[in-house]
N, C-alpha and C. Protein backbone atom coordinates (compact mmCIF):
# COMPACT_ATOMS: atom_id res chain seq x y z
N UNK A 1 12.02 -16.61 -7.10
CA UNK A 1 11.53 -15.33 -6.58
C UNK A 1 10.90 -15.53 -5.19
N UNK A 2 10.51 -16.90 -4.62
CA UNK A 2 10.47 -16.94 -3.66
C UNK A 2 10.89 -16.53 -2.55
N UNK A 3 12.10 -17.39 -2.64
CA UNK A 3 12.88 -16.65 -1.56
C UNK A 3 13.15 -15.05 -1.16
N UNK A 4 13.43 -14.52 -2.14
CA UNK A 4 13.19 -12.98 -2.46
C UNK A 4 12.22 -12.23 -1.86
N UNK A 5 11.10 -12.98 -1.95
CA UNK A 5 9.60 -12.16 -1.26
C UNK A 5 9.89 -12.28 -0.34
N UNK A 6 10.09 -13.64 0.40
CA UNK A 6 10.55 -13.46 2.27
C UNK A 6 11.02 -12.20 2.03
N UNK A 7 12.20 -12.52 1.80
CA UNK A 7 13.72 -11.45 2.55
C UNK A 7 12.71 -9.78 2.46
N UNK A 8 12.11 -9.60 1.18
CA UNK A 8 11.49 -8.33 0.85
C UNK A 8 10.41 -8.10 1.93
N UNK A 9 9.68 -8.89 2.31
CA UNK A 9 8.60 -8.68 3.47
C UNK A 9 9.49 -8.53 4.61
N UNK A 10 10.37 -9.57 4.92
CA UNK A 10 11.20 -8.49 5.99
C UNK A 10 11.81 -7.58 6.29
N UNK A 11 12.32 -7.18 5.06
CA UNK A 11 12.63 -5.84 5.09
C UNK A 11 11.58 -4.83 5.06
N UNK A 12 10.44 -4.54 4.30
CA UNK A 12 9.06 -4.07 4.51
C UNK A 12 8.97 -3.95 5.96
N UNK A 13 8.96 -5.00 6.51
CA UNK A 13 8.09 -5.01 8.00
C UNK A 13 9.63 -4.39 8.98
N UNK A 14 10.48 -4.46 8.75
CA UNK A 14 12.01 -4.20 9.04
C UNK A 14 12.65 -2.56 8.76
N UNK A 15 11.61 -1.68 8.44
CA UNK A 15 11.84 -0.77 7.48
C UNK A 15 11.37 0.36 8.70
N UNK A 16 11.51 0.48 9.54
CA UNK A 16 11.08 2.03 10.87
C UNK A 16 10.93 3.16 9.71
N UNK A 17 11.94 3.54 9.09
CA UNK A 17 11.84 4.62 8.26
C UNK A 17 10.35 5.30 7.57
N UNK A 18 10.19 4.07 6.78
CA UNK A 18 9.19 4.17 5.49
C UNK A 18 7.93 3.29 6.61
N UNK A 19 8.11 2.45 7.80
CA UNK A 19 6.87 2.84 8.03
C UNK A 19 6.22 3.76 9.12
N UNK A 20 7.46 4.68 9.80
CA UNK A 20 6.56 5.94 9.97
C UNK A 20 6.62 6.56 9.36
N UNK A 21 6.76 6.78 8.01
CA UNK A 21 6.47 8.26 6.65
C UNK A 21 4.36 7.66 6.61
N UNK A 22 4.13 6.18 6.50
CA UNK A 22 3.31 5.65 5.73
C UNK A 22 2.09 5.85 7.22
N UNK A 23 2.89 5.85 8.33
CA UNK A 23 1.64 5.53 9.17
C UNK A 23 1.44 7.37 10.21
N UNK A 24 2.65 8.35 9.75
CA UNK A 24 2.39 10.01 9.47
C UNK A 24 1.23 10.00 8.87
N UNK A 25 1.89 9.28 7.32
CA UNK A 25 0.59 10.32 6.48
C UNK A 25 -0.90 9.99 6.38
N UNK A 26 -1.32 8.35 7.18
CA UNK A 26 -2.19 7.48 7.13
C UNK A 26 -3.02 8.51 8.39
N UNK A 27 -2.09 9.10 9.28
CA UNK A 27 -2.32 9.72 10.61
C UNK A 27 -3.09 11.31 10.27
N UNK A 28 -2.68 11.97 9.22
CA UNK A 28 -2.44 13.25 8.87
C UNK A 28 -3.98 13.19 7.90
N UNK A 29 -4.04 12.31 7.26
CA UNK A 29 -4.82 12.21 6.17
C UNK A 29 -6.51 11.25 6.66
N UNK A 30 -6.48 10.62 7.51
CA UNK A 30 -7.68 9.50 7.72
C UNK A 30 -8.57 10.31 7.88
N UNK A 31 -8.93 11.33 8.27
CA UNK A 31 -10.34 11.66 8.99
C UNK A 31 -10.71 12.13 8.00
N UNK A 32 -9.87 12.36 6.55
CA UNK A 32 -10.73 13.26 5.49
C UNK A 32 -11.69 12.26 4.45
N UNK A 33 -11.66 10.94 4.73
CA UNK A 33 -12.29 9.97 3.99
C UNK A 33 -13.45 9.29 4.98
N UNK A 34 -14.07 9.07 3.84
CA UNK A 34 -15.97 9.26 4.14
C UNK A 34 -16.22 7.76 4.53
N UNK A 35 -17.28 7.29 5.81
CA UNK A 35 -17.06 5.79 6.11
C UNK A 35 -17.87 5.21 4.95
N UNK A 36 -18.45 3.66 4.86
CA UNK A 36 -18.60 3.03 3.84
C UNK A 36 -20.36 3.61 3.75
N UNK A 37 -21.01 3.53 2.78
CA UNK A 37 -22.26 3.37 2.38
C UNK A 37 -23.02 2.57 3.19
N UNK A 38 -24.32 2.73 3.80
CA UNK A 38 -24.88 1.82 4.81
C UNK A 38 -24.90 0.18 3.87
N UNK A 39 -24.97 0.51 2.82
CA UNK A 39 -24.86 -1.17 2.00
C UNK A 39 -23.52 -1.70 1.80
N UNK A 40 -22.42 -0.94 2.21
CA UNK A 40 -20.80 -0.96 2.45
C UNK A 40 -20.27 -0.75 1.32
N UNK A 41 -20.47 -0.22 0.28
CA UNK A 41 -20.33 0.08 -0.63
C UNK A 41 -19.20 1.38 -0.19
N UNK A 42 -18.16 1.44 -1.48
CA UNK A 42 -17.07 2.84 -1.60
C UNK A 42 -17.80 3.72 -1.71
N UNK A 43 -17.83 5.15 -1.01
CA UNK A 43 -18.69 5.91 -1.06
C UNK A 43 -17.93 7.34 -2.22
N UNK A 44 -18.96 8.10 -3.22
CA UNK A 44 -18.04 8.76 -4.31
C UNK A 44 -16.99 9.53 -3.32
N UNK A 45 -15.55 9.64 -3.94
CA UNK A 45 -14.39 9.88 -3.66
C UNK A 45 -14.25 11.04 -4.47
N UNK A 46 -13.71 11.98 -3.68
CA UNK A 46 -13.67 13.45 -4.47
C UNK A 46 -11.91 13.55 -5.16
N UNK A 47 -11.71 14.85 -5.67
CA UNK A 47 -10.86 14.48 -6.86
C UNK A 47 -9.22 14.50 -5.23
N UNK A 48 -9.74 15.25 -4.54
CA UNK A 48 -8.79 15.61 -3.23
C UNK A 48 -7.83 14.40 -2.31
N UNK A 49 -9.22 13.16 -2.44
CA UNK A 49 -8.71 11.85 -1.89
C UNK A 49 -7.92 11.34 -3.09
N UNK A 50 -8.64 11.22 -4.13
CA UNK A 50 -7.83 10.29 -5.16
C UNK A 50 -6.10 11.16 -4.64
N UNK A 51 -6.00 11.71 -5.07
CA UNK A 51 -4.67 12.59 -4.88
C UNK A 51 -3.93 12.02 -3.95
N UNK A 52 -4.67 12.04 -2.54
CA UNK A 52 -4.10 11.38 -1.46
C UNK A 52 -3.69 9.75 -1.83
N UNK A 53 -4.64 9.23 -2.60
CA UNK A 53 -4.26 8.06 -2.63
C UNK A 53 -2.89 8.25 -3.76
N UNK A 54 -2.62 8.72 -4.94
CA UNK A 54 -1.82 9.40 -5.87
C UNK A 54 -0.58 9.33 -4.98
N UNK A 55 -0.54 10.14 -3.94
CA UNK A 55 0.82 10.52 -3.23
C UNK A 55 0.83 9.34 -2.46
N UNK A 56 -0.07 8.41 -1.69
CA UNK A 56 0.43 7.15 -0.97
C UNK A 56 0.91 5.83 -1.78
N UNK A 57 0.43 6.11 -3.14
CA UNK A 57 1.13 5.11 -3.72
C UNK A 57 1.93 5.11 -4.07
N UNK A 58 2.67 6.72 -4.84
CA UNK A 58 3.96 6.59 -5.17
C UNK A 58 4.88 6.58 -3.90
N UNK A 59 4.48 6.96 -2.64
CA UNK A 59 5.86 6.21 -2.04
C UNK A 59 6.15 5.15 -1.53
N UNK A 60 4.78 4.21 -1.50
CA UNK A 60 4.93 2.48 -1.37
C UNK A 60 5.71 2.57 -2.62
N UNK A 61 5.54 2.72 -3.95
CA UNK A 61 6.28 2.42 -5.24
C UNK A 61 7.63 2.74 -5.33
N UNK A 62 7.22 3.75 -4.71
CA UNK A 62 9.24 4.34 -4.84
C UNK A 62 10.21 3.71 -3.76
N UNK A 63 9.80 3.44 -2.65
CA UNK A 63 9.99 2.36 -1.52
C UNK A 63 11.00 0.95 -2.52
N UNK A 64 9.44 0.25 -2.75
CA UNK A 64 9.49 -1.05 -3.38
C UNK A 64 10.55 -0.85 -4.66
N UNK A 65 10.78 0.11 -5.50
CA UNK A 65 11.62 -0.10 -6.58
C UNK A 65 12.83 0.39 -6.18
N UNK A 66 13.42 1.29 -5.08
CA UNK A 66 14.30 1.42 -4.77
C UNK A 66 15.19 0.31 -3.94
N UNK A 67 14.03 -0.69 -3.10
CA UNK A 67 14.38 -1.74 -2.87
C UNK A 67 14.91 -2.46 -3.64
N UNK A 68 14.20 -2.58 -4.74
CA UNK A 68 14.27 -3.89 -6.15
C UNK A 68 15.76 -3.29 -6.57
N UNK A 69 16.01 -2.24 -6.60
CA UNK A 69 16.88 -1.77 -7.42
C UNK A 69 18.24 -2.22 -6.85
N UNK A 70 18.19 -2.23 -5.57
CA UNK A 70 19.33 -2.20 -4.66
C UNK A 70 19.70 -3.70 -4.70
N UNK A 71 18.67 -5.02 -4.89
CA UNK A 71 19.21 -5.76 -5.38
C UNK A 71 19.36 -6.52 -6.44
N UNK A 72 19.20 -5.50 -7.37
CA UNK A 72 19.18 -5.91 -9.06
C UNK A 72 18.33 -6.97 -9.71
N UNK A 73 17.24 -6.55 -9.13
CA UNK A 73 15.78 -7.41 -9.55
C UNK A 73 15.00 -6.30 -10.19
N UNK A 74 14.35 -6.93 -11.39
CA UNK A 74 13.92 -5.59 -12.38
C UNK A 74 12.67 -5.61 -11.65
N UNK A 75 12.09 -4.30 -11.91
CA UNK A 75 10.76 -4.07 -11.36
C UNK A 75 9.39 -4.73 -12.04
N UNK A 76 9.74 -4.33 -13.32
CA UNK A 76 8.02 -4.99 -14.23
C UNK A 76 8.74 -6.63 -13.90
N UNK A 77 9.67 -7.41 -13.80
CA UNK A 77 9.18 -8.89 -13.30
C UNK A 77 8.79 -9.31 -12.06
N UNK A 78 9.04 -8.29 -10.84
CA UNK A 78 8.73 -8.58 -9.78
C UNK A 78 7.13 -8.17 -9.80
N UNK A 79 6.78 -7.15 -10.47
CA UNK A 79 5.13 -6.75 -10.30
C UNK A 79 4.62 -7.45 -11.28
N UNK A 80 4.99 -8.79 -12.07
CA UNK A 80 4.40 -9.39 -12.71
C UNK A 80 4.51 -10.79 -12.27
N UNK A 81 5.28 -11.26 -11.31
CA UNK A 81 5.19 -11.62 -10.09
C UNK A 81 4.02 -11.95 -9.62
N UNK A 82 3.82 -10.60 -9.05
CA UNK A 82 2.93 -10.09 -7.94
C UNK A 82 1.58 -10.70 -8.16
N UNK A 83 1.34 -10.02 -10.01
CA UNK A 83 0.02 -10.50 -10.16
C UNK A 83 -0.18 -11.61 -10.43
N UNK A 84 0.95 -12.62 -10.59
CA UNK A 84 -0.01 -13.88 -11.24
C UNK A 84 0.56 -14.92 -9.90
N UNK A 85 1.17 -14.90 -9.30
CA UNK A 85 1.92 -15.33 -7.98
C UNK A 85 0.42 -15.73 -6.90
N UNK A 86 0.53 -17.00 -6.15
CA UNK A 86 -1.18 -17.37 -5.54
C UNK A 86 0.16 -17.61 -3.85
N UNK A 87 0.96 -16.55 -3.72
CA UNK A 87 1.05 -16.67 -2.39
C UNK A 87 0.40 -15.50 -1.64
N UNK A 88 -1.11 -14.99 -1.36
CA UNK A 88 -1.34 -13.87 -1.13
C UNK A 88 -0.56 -13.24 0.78
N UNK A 89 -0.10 -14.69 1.28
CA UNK A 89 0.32 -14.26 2.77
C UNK A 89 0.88 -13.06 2.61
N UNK A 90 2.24 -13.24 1.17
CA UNK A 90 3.66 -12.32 1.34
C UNK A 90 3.05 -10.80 0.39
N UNK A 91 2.23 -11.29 -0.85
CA UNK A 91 2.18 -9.99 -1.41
C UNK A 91 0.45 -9.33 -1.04
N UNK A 92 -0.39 -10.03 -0.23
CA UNK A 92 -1.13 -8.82 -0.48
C UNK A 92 -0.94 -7.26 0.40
N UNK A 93 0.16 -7.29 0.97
CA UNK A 93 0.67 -5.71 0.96
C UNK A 93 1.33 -4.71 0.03
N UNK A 94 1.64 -5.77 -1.20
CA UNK A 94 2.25 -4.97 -2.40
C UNK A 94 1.27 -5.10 -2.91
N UNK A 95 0.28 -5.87 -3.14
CA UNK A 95 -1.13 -5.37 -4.48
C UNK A 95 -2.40 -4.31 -3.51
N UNK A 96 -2.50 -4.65 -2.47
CA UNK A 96 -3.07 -3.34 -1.85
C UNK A 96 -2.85 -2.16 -2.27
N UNK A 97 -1.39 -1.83 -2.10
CA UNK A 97 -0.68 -0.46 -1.78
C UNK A 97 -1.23 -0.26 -2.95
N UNK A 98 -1.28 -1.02 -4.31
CA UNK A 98 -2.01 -0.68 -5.60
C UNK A 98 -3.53 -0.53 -5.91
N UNK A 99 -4.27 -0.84 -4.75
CA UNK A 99 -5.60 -0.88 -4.95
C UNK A 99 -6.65 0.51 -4.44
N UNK A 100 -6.88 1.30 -4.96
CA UNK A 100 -7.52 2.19 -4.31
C UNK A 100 -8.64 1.58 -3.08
N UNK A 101 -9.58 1.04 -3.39
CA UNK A 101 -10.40 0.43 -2.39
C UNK A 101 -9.51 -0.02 -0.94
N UNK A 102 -8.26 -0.78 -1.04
CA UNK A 102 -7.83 -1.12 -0.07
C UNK A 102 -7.26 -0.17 1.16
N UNK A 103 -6.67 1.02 -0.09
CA UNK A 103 -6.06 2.38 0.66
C UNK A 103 -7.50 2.84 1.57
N UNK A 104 -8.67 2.58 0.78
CA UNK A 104 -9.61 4.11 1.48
C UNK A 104 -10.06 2.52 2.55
N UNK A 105 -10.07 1.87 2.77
CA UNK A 105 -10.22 0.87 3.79
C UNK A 105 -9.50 1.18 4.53
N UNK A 106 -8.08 1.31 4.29
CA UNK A 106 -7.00 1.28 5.48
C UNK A 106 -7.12 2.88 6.46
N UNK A 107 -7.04 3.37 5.33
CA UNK A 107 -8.04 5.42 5.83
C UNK A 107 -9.08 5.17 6.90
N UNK A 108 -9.99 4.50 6.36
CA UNK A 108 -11.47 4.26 7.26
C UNK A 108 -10.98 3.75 8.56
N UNK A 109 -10.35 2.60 8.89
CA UNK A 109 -10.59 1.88 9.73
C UNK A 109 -9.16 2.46 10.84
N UNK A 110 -8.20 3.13 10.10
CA UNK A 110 -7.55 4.33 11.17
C UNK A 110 -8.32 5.32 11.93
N UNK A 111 -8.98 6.34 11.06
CA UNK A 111 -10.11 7.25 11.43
C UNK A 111 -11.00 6.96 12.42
N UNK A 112 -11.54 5.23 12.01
CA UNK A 112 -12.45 4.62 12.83
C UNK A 112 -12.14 4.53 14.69
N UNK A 113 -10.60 3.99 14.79
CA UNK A 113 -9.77 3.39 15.63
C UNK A 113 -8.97 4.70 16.76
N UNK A 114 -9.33 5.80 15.89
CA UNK A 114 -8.97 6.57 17.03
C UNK A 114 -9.44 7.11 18.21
């Protein structure tokens, strides 16, 4: 499965399509999330963001399995993979895209940057 993750991160990073849908909606959506807690702490998330995060994950997901699909690699072994796999270089952009904290990080520090 090694080899596989390369080729998949290059295509990820290789992908114009899906990453201006991801860096639209990162664009469309940042200023509505709240910066960190003065102790940096996640600050409460209303039911409006979760949602946002809801819709940004299913199209990293639908992305990634339409990928998988195309080259006949099942999905629950590649995301089981993911989690027990200690190469974080190649996947921590696929366990992010799964992490709420990481999404409202990536929100913040767009918002921040403009």
């Amino acid at each position: 499965m090694e080899g596989f993750m390369e080729e998949m991160l290059e295509w990820w990073i290789g992908n114009e399509e899906l990453t201006e849908k991801l860096e639209n909606f990162v664009g469309k959506h940042c200023s509505k999330f709240p910066d960190p807690n003065p102790d940096g702490s996640t600050p409460e998330q209303t039911a409006e963001l979760m949602g946002l995060y809801t819709e940004y994950k299913d199209m990293v997901e639908n992305a990634i399995e339409a990928y998988l699909k195309s080259k006949g690699v099942d999905a629950g072994a590649f995301y089981e993979h993911c989690k027990s796999a200690d190469d974080s270089a190649i996947l921590q952009w696929v366990l992010a895209a799964t992490e709420y904290e990481a999404f409202w990080r990536t929100m913040v520090e767009e918002k921040n940057s403009s």
